[in-house]
N, C-alpha and C. Protein backbone atom coordinates (compact mmCIF):
# COMPACT_ATOMS: atom_id res chain seq x y z
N UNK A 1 -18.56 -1.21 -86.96
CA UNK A 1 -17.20 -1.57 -87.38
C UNK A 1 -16.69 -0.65 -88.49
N UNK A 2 -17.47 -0.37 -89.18
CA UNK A 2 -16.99 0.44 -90.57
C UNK A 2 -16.70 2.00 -90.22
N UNK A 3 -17.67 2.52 -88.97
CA UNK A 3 -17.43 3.82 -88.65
C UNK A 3 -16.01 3.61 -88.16
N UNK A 4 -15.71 2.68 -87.02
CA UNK A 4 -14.57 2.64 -86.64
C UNK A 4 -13.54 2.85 -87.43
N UNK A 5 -13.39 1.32 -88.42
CA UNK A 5 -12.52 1.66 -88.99
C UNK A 5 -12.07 2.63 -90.07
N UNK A 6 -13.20 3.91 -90.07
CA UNK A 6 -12.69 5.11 -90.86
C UNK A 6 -12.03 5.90 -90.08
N UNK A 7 -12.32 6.17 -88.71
CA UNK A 7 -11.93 6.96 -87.21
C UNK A 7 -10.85 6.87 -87.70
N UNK A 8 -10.12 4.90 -87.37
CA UNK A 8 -8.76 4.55 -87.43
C UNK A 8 -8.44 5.50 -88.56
N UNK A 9 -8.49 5.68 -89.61
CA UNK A 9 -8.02 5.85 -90.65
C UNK A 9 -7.79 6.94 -90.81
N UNK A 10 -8.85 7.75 -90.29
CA UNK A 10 -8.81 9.58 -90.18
C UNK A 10 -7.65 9.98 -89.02
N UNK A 11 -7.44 9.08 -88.56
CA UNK A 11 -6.47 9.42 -87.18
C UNK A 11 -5.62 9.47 -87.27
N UNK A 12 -4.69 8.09 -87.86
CA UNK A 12 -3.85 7.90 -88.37
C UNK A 12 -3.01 8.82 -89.79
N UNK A 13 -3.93 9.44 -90.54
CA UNK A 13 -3.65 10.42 -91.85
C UNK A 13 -3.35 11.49 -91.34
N UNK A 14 -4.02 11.82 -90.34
CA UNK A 14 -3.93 13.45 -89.32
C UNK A 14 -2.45 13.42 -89.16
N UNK A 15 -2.09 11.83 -88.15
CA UNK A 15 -0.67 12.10 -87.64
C UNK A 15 0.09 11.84 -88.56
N UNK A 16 0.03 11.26 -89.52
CA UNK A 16 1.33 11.43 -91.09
C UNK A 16 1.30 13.10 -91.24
N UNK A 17 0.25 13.24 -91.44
CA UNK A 17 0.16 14.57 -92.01
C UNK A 17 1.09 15.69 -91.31
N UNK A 18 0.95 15.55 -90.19
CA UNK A 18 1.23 16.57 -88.86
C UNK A 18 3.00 16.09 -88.54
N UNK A 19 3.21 14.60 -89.22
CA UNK A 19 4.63 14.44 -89.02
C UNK A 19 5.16 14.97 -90.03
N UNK A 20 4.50 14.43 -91.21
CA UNK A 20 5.20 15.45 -92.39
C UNK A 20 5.42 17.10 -92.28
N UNK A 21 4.48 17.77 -92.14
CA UNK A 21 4.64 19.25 -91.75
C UNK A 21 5.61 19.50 -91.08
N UNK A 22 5.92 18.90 -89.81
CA UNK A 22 6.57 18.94 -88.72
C UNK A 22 8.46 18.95 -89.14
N UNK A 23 8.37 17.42 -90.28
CA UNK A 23 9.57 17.45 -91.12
C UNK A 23 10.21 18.40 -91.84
N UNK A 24 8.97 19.04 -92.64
CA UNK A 24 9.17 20.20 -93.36
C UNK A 24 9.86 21.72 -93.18
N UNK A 25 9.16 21.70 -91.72
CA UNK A 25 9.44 22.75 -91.08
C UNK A 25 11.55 22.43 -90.48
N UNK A 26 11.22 21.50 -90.16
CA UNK A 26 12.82 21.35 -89.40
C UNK A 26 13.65 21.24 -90.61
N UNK A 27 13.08 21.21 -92.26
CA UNK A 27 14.20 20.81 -93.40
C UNK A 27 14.42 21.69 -94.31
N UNK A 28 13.07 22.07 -94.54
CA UNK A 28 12.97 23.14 -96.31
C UNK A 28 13.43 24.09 -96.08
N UNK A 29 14.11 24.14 -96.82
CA UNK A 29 15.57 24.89 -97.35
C UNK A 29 16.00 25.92 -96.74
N UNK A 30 16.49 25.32 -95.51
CA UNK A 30 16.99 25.92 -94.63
C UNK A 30 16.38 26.76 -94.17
N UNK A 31 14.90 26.92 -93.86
CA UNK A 31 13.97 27.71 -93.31
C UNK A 31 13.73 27.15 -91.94
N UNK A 32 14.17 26.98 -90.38
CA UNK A 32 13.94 25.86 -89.65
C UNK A 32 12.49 26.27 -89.10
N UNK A 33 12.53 28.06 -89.09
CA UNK A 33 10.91 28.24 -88.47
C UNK A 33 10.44 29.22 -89.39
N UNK A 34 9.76 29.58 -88.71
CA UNK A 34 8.11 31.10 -89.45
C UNK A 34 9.18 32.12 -89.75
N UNK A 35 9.79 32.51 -88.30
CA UNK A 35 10.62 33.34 -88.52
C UNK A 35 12.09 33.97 -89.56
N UNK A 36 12.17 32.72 -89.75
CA UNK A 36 13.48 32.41 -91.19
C UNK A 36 12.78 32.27 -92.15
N UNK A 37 11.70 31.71 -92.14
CA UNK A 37 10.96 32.10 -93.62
C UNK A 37 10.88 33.42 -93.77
N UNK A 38 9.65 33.92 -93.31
CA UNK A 38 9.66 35.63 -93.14
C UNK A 38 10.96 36.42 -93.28
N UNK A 39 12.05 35.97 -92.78
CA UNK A 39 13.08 36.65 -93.28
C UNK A 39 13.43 36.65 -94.83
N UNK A 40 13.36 35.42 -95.13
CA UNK A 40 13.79 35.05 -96.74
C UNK A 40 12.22 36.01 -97.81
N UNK A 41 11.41 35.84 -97.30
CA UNK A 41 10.47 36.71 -97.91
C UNK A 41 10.79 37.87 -98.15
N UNK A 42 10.49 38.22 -96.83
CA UNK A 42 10.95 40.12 -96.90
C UNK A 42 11.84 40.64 -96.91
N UNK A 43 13.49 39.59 -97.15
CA UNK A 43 14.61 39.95 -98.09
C UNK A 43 14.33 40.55 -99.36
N UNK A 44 13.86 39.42 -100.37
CA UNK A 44 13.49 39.37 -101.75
C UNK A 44 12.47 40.71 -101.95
N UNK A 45 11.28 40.90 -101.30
CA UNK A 45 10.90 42.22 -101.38
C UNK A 45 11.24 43.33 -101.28
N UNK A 46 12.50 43.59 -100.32
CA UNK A 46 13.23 44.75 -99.87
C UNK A 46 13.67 44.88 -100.75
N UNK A 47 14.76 43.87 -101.54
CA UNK A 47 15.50 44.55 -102.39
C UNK A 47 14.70 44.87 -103.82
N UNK A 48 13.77 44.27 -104.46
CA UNK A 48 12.98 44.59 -105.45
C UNK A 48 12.84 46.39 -105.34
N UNK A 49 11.99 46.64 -103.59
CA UNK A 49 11.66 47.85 -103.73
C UNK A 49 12.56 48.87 -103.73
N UNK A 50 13.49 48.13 -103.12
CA UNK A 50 15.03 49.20 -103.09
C UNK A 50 15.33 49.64 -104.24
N UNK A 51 15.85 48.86 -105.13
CA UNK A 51 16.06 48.82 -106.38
C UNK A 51 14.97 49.60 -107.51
N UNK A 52 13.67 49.64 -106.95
CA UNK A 52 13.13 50.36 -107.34
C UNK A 52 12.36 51.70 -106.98
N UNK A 53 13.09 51.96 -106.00
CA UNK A 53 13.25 53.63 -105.28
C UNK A 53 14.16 53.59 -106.17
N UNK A 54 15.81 53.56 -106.40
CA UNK A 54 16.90 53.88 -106.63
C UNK A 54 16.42 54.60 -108.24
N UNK A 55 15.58 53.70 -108.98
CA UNK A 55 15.41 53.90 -110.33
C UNK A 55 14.76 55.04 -110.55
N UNK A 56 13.89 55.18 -109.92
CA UNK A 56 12.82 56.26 -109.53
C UNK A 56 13.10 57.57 -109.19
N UNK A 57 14.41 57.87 -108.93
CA UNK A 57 15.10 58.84 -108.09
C UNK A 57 14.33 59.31 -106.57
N UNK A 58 14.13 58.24 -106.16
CA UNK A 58 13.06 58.72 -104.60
C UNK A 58 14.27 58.10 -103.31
N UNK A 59 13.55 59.28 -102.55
CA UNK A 59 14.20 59.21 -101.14
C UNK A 59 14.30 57.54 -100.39
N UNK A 60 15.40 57.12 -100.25
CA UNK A 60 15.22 55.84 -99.07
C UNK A 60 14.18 55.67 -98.09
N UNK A 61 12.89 55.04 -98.24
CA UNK A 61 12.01 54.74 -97.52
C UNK A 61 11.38 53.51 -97.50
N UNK A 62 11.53 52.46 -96.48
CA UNK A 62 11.46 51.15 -96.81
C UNK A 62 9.79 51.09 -96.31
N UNK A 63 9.53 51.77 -95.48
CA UNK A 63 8.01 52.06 -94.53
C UNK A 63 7.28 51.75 -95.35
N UNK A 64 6.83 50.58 -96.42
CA UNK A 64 6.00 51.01 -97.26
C UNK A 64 4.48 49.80 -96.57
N UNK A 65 3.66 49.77 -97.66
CA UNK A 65 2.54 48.49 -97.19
C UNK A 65 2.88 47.37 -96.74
N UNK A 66 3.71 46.55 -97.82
CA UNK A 66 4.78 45.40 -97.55
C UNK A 66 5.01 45.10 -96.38
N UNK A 67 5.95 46.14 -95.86
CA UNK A 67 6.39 46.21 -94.84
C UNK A 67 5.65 46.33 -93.90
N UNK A 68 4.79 46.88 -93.89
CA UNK A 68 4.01 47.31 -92.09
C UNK A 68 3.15 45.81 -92.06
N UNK A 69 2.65 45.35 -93.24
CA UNK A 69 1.70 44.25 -93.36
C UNK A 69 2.53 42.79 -92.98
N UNK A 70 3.46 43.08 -93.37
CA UNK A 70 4.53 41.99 -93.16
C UNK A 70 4.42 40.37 -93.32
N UNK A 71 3.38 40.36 -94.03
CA UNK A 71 2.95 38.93 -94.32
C UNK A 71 2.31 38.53 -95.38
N UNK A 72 3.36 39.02 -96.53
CA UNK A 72 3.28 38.40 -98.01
C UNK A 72 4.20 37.16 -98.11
N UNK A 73 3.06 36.71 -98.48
CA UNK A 73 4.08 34.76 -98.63
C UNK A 73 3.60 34.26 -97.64
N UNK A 74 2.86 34.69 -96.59
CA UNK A 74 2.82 33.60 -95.03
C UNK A 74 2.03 32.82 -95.15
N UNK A 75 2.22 31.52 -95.06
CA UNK A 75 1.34 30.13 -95.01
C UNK A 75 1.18 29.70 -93.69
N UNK A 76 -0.24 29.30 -92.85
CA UNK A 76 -0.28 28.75 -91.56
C UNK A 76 0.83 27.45 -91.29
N UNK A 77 1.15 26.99 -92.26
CA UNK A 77 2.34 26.03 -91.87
C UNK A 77 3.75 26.10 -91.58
N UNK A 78 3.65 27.33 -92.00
CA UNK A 78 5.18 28.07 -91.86
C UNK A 78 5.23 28.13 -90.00
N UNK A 79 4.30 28.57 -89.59
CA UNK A 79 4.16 28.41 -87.71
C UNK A 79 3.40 29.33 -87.49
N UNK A 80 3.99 30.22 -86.18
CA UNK A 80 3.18 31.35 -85.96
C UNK A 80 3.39 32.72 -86.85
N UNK A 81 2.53 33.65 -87.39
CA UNK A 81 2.19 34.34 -88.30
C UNK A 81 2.99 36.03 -87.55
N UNK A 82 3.11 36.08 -86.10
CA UNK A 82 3.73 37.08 -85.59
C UNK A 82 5.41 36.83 -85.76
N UNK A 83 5.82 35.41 -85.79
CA UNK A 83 7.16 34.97 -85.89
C UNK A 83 7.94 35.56 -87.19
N UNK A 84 6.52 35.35 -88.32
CA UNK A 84 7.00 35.28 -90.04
C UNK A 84 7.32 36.91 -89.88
N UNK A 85 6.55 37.73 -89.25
CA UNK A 85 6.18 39.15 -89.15
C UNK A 85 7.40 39.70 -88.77
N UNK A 86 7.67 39.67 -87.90
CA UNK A 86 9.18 40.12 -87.40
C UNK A 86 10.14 39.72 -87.87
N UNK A 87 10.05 38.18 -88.92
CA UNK A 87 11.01 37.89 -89.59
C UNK A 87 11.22 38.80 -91.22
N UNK A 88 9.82 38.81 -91.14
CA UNK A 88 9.68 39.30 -92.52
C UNK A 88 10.53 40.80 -92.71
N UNK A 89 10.17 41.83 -91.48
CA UNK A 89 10.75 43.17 -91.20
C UNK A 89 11.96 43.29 -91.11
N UNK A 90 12.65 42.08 -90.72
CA UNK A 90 14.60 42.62 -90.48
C UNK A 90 14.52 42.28 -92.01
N UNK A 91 14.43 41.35 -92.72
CA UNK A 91 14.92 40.71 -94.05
C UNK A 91 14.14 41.96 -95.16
N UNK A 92 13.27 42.35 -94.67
CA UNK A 92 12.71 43.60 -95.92
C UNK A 92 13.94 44.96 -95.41
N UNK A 93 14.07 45.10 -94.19
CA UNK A 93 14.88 46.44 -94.23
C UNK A 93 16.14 45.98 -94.97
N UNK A 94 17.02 44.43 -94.46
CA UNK A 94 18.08 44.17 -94.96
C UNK A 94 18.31 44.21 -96.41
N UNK A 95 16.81 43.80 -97.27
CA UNK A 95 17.35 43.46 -98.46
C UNK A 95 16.69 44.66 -99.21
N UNK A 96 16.13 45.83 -98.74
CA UNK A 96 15.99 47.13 -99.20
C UNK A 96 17.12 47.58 -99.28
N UNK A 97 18.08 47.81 -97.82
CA UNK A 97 19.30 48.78 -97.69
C UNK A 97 20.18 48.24 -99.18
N UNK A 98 20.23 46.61 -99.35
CA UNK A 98 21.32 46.11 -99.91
C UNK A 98 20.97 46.38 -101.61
N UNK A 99 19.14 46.60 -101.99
CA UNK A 99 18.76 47.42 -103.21
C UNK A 99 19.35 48.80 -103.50
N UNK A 100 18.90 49.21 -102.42
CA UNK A 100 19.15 50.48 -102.86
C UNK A 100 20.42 50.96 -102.59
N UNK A 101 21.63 50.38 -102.18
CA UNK A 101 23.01 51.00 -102.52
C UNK A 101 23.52 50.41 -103.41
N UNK A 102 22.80 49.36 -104.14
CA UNK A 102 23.20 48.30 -105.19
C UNK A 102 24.45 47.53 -104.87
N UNK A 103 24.00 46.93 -103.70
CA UNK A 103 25.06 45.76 -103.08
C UNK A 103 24.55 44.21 -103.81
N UNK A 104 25.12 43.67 -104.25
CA UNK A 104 25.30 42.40 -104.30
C UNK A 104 24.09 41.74 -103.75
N UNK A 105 23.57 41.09 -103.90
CA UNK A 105 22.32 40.19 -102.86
C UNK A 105 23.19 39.04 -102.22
N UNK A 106 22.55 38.78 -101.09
CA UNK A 106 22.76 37.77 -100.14
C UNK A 106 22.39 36.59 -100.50
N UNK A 107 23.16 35.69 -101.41
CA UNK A 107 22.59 34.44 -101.48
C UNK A 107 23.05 33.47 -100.27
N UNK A 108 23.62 34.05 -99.46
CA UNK A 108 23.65 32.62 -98.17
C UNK A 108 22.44 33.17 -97.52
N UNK A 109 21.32 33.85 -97.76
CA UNK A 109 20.21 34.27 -97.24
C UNK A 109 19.49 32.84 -97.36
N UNK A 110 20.19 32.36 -99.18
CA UNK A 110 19.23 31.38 -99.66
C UNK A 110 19.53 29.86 -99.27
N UNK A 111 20.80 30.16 -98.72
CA UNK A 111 21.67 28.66 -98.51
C UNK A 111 22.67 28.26 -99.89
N UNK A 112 22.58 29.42 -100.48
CA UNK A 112 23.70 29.46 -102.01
C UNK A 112 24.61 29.98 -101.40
N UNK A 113 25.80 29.25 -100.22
CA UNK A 113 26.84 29.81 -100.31
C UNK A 113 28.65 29.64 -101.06
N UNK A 114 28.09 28.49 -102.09
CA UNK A 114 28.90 27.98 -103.31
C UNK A 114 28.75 29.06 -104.13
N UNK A 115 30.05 29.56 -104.27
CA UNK A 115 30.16 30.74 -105.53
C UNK A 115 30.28 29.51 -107.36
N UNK A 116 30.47 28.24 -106.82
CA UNK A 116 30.38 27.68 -108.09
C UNK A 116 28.97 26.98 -108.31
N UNK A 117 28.16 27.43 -107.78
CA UNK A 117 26.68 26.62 -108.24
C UNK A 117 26.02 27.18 -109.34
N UNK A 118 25.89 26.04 -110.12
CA UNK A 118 25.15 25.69 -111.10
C UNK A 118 24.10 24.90 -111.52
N UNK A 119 22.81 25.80 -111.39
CA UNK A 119 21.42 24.82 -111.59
C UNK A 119 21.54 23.99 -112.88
N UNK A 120 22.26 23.98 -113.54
CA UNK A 120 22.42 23.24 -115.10
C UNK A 120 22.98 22.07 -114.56
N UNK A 121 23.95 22.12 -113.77
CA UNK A 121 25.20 21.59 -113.74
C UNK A 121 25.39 20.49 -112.40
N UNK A 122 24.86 21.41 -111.47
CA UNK A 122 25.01 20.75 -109.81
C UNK A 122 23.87 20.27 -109.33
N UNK A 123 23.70 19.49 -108.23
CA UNK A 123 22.61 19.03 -107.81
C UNK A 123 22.29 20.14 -106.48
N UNK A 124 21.24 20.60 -106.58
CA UNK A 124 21.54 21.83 -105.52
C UNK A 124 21.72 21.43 -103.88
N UNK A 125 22.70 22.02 -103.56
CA UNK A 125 23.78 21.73 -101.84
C UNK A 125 23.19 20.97 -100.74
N UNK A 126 21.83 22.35 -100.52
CA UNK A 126 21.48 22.85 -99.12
C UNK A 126 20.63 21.01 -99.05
N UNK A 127 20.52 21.33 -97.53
CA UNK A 127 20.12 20.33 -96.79
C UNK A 127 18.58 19.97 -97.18
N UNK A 128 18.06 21.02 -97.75
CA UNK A 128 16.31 21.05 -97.69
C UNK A 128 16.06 20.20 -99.07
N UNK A 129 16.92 19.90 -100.00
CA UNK A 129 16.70 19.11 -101.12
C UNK A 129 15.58 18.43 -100.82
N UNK A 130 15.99 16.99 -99.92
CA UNK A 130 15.40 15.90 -99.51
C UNK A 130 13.71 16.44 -99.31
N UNK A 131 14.16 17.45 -98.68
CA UNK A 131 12.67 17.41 -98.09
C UNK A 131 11.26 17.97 -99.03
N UNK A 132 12.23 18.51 -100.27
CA UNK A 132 10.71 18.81 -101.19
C UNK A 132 9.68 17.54 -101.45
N UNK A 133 10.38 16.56 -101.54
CA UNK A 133 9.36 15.33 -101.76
C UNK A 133 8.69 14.96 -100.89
N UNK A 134 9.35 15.25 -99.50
CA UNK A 134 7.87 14.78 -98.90
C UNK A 134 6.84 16.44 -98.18
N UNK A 135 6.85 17.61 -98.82
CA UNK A 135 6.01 18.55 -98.49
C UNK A 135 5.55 18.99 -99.76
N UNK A 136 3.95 19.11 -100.05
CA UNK A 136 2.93 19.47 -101.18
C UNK A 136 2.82 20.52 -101.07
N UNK A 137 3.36 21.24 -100.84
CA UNK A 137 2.41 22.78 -100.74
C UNK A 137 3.28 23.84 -101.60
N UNK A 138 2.66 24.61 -102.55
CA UNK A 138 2.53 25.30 -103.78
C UNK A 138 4.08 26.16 -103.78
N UNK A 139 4.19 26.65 -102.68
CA UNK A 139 4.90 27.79 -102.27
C UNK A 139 6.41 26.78 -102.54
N UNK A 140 6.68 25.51 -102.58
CA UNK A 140 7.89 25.35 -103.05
C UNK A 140 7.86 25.26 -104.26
N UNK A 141 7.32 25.25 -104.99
CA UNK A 141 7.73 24.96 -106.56
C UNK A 141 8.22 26.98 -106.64
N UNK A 142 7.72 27.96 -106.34
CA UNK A 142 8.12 29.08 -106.53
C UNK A 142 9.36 29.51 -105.90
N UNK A 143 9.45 28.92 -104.46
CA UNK A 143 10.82 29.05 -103.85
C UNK A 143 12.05 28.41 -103.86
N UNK A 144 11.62 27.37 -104.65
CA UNK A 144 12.87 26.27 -105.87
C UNK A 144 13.14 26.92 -106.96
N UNK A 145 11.89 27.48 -107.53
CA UNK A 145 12.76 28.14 -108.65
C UNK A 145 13.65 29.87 -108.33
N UNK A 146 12.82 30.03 -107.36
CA UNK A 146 13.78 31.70 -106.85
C UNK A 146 15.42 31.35 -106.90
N UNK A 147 15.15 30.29 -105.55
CA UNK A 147 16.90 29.70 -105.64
C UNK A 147 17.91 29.17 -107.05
N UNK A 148 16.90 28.59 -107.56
CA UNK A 148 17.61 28.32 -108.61
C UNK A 148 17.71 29.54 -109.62
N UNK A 149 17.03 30.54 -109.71
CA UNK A 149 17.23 31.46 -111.04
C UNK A 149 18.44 32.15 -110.18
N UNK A 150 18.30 32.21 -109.08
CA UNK A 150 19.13 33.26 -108.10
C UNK A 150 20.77 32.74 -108.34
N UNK A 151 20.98 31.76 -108.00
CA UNK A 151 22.08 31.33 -108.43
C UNK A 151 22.54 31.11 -109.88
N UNK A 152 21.43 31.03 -110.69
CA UNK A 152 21.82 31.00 -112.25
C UNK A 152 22.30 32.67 -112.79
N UNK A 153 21.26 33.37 -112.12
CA UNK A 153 21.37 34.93 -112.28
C UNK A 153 23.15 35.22 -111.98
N UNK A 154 23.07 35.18 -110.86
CA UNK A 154 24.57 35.39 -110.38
C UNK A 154 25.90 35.37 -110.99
N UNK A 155 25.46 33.93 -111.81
CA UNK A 155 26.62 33.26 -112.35
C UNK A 155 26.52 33.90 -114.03
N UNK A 156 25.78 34.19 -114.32
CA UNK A 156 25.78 35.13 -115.61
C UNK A 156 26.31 36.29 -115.89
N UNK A 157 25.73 37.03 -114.09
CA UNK A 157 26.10 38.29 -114.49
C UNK A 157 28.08 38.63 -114.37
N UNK A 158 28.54 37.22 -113.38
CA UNK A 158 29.44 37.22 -113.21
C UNK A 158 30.05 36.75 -114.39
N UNK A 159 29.85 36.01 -115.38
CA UNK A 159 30.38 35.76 -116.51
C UNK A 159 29.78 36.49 -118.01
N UNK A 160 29.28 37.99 -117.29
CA UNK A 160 29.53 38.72 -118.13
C UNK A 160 28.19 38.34 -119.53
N UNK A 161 27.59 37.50 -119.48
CA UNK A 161 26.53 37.16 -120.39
C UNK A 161 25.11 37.79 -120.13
N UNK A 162 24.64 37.86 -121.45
CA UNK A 162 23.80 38.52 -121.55
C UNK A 162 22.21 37.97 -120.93
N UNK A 163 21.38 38.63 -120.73
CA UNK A 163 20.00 38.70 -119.88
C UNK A 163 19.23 37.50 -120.19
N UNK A 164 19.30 35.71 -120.02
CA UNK A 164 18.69 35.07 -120.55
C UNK A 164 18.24 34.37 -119.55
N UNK A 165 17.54 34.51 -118.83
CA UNK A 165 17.01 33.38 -117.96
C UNK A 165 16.25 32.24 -118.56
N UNK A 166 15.80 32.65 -119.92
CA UNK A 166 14.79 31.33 -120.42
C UNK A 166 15.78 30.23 -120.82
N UNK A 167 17.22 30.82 -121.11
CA UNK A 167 18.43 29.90 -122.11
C UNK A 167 18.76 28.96 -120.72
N UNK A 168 18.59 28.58 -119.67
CA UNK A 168 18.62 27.87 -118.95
C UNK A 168 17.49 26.40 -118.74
N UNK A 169 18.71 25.34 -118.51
CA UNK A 169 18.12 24.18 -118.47
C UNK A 169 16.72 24.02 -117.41
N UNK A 170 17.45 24.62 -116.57
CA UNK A 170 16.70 24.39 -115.07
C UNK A 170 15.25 25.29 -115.58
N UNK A 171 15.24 26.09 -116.02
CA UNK A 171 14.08 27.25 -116.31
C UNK A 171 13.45 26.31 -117.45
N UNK A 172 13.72 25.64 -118.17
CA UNK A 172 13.15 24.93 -119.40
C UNK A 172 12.23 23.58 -119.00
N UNK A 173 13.30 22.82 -118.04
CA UNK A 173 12.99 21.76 -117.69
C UNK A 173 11.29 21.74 -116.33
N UNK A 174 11.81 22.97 -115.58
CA UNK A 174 11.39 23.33 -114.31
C UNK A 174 10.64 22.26 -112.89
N UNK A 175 11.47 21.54 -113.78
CA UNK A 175 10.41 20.05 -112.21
C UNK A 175 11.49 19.93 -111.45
N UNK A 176 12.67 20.81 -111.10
CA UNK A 176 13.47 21.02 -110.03
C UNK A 176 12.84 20.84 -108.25
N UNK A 177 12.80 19.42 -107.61
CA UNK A 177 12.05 19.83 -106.95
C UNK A 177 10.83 19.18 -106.58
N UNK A 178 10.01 18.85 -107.95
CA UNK A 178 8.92 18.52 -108.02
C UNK A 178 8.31 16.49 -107.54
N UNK A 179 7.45 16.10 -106.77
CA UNK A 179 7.17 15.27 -106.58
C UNK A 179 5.62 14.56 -106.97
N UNK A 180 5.44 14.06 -107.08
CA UNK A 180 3.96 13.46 -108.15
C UNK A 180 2.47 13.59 -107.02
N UNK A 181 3.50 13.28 -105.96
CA UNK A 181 2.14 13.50 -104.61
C UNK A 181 1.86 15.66 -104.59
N UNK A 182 2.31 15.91 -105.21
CA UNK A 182 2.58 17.67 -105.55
C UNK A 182 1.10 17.43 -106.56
N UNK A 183 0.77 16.72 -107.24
CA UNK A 183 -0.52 16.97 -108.28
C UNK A 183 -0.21 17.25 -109.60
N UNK A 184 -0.71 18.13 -110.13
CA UNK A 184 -0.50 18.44 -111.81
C UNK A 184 0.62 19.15 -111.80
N UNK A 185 1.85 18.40 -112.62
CA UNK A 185 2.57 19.45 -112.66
C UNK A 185 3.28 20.24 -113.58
N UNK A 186 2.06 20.52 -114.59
CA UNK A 186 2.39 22.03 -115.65
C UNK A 186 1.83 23.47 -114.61
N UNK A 187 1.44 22.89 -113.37
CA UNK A 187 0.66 24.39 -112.56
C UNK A 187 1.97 24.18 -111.46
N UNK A 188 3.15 23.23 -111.10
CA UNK A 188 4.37 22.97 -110.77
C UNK A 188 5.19 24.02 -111.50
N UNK A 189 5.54 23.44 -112.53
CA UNK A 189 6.69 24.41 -113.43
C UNK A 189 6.14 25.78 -113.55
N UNK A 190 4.75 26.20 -113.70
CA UNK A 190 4.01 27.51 -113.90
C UNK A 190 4.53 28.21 -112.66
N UNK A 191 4.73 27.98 -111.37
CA UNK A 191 5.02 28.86 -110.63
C UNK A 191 6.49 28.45 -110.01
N UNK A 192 7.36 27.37 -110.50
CA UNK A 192 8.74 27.53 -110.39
C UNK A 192 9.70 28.26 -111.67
N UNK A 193 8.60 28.56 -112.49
CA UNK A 193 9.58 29.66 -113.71
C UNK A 193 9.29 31.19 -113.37
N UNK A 194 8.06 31.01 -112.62
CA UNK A 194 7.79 32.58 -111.66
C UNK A 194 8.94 33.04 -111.39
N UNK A 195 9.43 31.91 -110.07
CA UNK A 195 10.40 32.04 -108.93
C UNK A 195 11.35 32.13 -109.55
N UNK A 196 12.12 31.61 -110.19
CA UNK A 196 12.90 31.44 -111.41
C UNK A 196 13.66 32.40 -112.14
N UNK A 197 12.60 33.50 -112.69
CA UNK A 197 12.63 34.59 -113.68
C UNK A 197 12.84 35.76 -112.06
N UNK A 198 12.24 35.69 -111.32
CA UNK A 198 12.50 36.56 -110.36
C UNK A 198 13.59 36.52 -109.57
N UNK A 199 14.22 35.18 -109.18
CA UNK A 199 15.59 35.24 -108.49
C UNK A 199 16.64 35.53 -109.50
N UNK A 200 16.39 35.56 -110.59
CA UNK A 200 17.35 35.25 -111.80
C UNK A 200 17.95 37.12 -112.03
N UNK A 201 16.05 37.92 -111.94
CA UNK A 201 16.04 39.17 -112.15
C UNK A 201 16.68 39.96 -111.36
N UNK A 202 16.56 39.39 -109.53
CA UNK A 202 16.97 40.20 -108.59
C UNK A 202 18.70 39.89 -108.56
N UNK A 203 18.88 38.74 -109.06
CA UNK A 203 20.67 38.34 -108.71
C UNK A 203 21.25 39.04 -110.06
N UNK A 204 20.68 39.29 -111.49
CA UNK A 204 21.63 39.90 -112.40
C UNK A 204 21.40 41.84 -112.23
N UNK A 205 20.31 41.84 -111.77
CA UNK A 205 20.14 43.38 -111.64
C UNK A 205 20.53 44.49 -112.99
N UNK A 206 19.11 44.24 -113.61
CA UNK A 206 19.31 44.86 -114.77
C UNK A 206 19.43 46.50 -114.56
N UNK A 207 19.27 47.02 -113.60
CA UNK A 207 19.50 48.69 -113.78
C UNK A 207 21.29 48.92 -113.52
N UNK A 208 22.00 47.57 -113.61
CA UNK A 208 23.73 48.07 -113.72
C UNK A 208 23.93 47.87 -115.04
């Protein structure tokens, strides 16, 4: 009886588990598969490296490791790992080209397509809110705070203020996001002020 009723129990946790994932995938933040993740990845990398050819005075060449490897950031839950791959490659060339002519970044990449959002201020839009609470896995506390510095970045550089990502609530507070079934969460805020300081960096673009 007792083996049994652990079976039951192991069986039953599998399929929460596998529904939750399943949720995740159809919600977080506007990522619906592997492939839209991978895009949003190897956006954010493109333009870093773009931006840093441009500084460098080096020839436009996106061909780099990144790129051919194409699967920085990929988690088996994201789906299939060839999906993230090909996603990852249009979004690294896209958000290289848009580094290195020093275009603007794509925040409807991120689902920031409110030119008035404010992580201080607003409750953030996109549809995937809901769904941080019910998915544990590490990679959102860093991709909550990307979005959020990204849109804080934006709105700075557009109002002309100076380089502060720490002078932000959302960066101070950092449990944007965060749910208690998530575990400890000073190793929460530790990698949503990552994300944070980096969307914040890539949306004000300190080499203008």
């Amino acid at each position: 009886m007792v083996k049994t009723f652990r079976y039951a129990i192991a069986v039953f946790a599998l399929i929460c588990f596998t529904a939750s994932v399943s949720y995740a995938q159809d919600n977080y933040g506007g990522s619906i598969d592997a492939r839209e993740h991978g895009y949003q990845h190897g956006y954010r990398d493109g333009v870093r490296q773009g931006r840093a050819d441009v500084n460098a005075n080096a020839r436009p060449n996106y061909d780099r490791e990144d790129y051919r490897h194409a699967d920085l950031g990929y988690e088996p839950y994201m789906g299939e790992r060839d999906d993230f791959r090909k996603g990852y490659r249009e979004g690294y060339k896209a958000g290289y080209d848009d580094g290195y002519s020093g275009k603007q970044i794509r925040s409807s990449v991120y689902g920031l397509n409110d030119d008035r959002y404010d992580p201080d201020q607003v409750r953030r839009p996109d549809l995937g809110d809901d769904a941080y609470s019910r998915w544990n896995y590490s990679d959102v506390a860093f991709d909550t705070g990307y979005r959020d510095g990204l849109g804080a970045g934006q709105k700075d550089w557009r109002d002309r203020k100076e380089y502060r990502p720490e002078r932000h609530d959302s960066f101070e507070d950092a449990n944007h996001g965060y749910h208690k079934s998530y575990g400890d969460k000073s190793l929460y805020k530790e990698q949503y002020r990552k994300g944070f300081s980096r969307g914040y960096d890539d949306a004000f673009n300190r080499r203008r």
